[in-house]
PDB file of N, CA and C in Angstrom:
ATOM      1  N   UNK A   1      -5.896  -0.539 -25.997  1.00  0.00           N
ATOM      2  CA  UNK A   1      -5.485   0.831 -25.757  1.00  0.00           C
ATOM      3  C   UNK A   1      -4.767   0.957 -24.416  1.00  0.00           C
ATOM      4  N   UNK A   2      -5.220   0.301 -23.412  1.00  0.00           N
ATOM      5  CA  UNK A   2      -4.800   0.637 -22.328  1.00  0.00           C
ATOM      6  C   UNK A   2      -3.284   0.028 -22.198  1.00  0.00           C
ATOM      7  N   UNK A   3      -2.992  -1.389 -22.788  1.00  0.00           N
ATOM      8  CA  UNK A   3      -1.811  -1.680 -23.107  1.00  0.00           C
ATOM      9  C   UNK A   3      -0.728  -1.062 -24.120  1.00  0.00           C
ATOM     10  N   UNK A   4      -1.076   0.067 -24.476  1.00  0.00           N
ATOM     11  CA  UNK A   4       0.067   0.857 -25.014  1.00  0.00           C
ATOM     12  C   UNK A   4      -0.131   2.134 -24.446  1.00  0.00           C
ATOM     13  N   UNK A   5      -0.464   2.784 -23.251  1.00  0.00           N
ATOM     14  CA  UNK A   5      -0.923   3.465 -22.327  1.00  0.00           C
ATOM     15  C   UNK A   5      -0.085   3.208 -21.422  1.00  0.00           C
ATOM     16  N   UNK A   6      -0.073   2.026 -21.117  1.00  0.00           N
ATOM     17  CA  UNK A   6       0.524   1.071 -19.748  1.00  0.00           C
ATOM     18  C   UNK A   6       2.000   1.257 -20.868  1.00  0.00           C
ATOM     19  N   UNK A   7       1.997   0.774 -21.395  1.00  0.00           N
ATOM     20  CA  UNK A   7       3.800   0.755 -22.323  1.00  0.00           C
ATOM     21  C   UNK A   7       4.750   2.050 -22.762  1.00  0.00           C
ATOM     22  N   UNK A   8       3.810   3.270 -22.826  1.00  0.00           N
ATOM     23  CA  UNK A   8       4.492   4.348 -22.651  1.00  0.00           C
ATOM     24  C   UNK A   8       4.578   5.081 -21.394  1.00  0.00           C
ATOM     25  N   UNK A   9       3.666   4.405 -20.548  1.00  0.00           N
ATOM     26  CA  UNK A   9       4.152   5.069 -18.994  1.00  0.00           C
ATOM     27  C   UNK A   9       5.671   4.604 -18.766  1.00  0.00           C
ATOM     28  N   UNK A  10       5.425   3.263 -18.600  1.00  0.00           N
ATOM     29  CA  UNK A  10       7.091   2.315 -18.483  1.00  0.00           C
ATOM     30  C   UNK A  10       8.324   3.036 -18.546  1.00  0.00           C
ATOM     31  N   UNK A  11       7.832   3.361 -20.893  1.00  0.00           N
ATOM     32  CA  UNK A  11       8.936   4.034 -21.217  1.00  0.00           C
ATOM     33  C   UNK A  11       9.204   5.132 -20.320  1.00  0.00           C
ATOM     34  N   UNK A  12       8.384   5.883 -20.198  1.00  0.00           N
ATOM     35  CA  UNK A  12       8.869   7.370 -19.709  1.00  0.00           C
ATOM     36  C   UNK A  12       9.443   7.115 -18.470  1.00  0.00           C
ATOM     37  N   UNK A  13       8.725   6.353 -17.571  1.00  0.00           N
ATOM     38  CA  UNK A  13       9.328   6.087 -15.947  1.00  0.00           C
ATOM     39  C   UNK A  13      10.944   5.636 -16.539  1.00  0.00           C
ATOM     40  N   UNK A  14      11.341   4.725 -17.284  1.00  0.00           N
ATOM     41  CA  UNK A  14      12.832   4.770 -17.591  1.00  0.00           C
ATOM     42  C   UNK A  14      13.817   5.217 -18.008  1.00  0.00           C
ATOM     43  N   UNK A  15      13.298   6.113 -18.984  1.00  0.00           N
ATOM     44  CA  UNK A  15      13.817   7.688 -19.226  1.00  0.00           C
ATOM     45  C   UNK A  15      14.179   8.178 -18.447  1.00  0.00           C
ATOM     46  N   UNK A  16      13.608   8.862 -17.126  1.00  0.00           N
ATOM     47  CA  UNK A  16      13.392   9.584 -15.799  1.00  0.00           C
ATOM     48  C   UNK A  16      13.631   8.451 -14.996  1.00  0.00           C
ATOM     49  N   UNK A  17      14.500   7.753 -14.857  1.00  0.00           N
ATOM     50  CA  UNK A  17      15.173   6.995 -14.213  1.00  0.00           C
ATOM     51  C   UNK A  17      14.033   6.475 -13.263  1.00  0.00           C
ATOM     52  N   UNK A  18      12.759   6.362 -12.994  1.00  0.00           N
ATOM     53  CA  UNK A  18      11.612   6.518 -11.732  1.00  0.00           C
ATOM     54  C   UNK A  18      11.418   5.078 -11.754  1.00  0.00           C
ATOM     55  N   UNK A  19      11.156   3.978 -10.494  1.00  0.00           N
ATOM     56  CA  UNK A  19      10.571   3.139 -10.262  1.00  0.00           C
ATOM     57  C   UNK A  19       9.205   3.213 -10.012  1.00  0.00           C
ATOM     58  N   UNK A  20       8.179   2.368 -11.252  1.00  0.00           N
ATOM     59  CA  UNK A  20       6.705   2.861 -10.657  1.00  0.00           C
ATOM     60  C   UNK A  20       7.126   1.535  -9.477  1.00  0.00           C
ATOM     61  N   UNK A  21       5.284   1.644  -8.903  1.00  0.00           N
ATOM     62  CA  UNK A  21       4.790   0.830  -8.176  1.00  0.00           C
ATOM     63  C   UNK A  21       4.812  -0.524  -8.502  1.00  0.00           C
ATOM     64  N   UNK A  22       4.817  -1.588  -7.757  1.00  0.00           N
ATOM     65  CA  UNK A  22       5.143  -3.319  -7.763  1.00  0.00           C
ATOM     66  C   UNK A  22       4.279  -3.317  -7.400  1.00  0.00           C
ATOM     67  N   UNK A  23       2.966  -2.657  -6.483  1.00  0.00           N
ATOM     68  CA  UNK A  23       2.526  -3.857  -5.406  1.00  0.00           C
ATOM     69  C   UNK A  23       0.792  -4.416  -5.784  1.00  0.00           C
ATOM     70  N   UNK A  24       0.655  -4.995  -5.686  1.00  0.00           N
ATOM     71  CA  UNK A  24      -0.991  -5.898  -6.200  1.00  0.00           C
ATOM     72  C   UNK A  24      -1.838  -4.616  -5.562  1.00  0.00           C
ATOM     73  N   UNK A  25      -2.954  -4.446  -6.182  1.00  0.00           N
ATOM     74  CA  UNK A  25      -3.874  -3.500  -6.637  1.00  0.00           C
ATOM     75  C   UNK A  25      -4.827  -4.028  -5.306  1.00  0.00           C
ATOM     76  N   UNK A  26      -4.801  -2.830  -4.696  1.00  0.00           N
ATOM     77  CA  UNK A  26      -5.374  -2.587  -3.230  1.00  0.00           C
ATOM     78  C   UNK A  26      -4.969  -2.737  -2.452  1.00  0.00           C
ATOM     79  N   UNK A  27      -3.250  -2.653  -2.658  1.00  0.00           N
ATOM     80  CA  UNK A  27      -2.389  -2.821  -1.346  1.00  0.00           C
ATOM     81  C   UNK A  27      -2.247  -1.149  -0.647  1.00  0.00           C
ATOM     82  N   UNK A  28      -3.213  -1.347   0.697  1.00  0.00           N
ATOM     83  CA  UNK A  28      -3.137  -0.100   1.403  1.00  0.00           C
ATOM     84  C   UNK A  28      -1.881   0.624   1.916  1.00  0.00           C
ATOM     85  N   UNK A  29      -0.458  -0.101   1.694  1.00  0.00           N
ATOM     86  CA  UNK A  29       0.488   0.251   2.175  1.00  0.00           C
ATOM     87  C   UNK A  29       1.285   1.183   0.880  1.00  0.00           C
ATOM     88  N   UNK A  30       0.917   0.540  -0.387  1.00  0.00           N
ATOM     89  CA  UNK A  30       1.610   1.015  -1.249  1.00  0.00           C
ATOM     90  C   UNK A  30       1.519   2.861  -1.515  1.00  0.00           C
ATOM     91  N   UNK A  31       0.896   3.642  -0.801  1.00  0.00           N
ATOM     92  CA  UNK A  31       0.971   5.084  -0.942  1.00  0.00           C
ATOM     93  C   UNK A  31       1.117   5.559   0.970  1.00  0.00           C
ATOM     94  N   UNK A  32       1.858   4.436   1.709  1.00  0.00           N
ATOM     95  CA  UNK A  32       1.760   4.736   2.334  1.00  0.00           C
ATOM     96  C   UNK A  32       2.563   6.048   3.030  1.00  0.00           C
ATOM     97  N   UNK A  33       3.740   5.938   2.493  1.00  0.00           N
ATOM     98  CA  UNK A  33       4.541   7.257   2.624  1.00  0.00           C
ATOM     99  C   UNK A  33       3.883   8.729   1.915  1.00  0.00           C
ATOM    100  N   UNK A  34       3.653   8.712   0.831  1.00  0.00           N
ATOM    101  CA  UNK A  34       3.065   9.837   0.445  1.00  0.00           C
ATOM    102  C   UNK A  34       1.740  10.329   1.180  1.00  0.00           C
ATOM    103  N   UNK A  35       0.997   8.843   1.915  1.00  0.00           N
ATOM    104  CA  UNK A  35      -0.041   9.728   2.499  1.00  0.00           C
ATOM    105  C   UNK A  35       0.024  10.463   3.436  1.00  0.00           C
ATOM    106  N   UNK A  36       1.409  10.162   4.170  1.00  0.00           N
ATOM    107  CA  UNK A  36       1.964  10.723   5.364  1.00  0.00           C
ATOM    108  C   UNK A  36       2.625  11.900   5.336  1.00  0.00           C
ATOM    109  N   UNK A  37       2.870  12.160   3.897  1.00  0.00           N
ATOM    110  CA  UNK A  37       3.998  13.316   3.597  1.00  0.00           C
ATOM    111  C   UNK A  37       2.785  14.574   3.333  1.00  0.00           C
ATOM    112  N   UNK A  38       1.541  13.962   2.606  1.00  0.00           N
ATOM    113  CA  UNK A  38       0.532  15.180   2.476  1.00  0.00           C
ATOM    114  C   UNK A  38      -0.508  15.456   3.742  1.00  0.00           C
ATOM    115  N   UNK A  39      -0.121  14.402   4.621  1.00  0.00           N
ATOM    116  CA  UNK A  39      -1.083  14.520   5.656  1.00  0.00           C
ATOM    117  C   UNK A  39      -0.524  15.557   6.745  1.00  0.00           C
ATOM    118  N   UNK A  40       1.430  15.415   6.646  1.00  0.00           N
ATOM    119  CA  UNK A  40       1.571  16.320   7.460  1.00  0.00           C
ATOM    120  C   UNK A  40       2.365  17.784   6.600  1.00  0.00           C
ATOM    121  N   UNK A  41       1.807  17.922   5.739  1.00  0.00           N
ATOM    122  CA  UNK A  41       2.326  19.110   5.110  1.00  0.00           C
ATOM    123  C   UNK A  41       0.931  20.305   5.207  1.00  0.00           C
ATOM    124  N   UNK A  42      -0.231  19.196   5.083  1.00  0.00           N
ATOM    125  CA  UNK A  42      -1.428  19.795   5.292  1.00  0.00           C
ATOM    126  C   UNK A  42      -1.702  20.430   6.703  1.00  0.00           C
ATOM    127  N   UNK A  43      -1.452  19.508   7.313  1.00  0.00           N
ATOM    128  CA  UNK A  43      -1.603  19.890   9.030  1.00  0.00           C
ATOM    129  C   UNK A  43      -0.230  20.970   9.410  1.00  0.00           C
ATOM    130  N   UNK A  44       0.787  21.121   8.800  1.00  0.00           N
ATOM    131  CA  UNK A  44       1.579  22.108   8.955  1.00  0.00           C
ATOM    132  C   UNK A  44       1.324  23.428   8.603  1.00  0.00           C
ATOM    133  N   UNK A  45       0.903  23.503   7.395  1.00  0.00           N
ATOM    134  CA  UNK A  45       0.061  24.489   6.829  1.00  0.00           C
ATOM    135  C   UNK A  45      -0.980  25.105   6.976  1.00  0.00           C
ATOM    136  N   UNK A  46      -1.977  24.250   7.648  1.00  0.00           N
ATOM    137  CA  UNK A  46      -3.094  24.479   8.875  1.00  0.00           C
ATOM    138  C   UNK A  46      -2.845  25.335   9.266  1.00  0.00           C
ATOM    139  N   UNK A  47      -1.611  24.890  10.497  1.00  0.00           N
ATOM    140  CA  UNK A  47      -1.049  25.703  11.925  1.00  0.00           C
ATOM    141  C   UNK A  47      -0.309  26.452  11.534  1.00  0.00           C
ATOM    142  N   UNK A  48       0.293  27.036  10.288  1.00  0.00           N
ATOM    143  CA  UNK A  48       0.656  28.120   9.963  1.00  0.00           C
ATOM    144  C   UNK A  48      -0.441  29.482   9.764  1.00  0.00           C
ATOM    145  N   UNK A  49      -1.125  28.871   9.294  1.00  0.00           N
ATOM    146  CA  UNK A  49      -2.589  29.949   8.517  1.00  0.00           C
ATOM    147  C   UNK A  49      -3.429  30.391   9.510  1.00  0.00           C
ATOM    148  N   UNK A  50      -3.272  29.361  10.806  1.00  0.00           N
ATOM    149  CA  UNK A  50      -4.283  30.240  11.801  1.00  0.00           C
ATOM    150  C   UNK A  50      -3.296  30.587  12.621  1.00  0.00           C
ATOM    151  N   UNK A  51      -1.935  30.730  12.665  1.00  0.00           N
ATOM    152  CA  UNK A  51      -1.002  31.500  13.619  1.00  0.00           C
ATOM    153  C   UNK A  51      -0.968  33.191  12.562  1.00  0.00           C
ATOM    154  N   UNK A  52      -1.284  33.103  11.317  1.00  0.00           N
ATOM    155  CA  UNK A  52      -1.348  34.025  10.714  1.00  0.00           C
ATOM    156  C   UNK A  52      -2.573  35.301  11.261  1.00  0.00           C
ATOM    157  N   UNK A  53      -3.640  34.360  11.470  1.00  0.00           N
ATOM    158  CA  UNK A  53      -5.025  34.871  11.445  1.00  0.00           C
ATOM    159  C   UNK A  53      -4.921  35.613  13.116  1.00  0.00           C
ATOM    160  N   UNK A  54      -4.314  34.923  13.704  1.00  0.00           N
ATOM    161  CA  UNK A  54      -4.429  35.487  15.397  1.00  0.00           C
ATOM    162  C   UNK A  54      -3.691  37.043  15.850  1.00  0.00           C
TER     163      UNK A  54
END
């Protein structure tokens, strides 16, 4: 099951033109941009909400 799971993700990522992920399973780097993009969207949003509150 999981191999035709895994085979229609593929498809669809090529459809939608999208490169999944390459990298061996527990590579801490591989979300490393996105963790950075929600880490500072969060902390932006923070300092918006309590400039609201003041």
């Amino acid at each position: 099951m999981q191999i035709i799971i895994s085979g229609l993700r593929n498809i669809k990522l090529t459809k939608l033109e999208i490169l999944g992920s390459h990298s061996r399973r527990g590579d801490c780097f591989d979300n490393a941009y996105i963790e950075l993009f929600f880490s500072q969207l969060k902390t932006e949003k923070f300092e918006r909400s309590q400039k609201n509150l003041s």
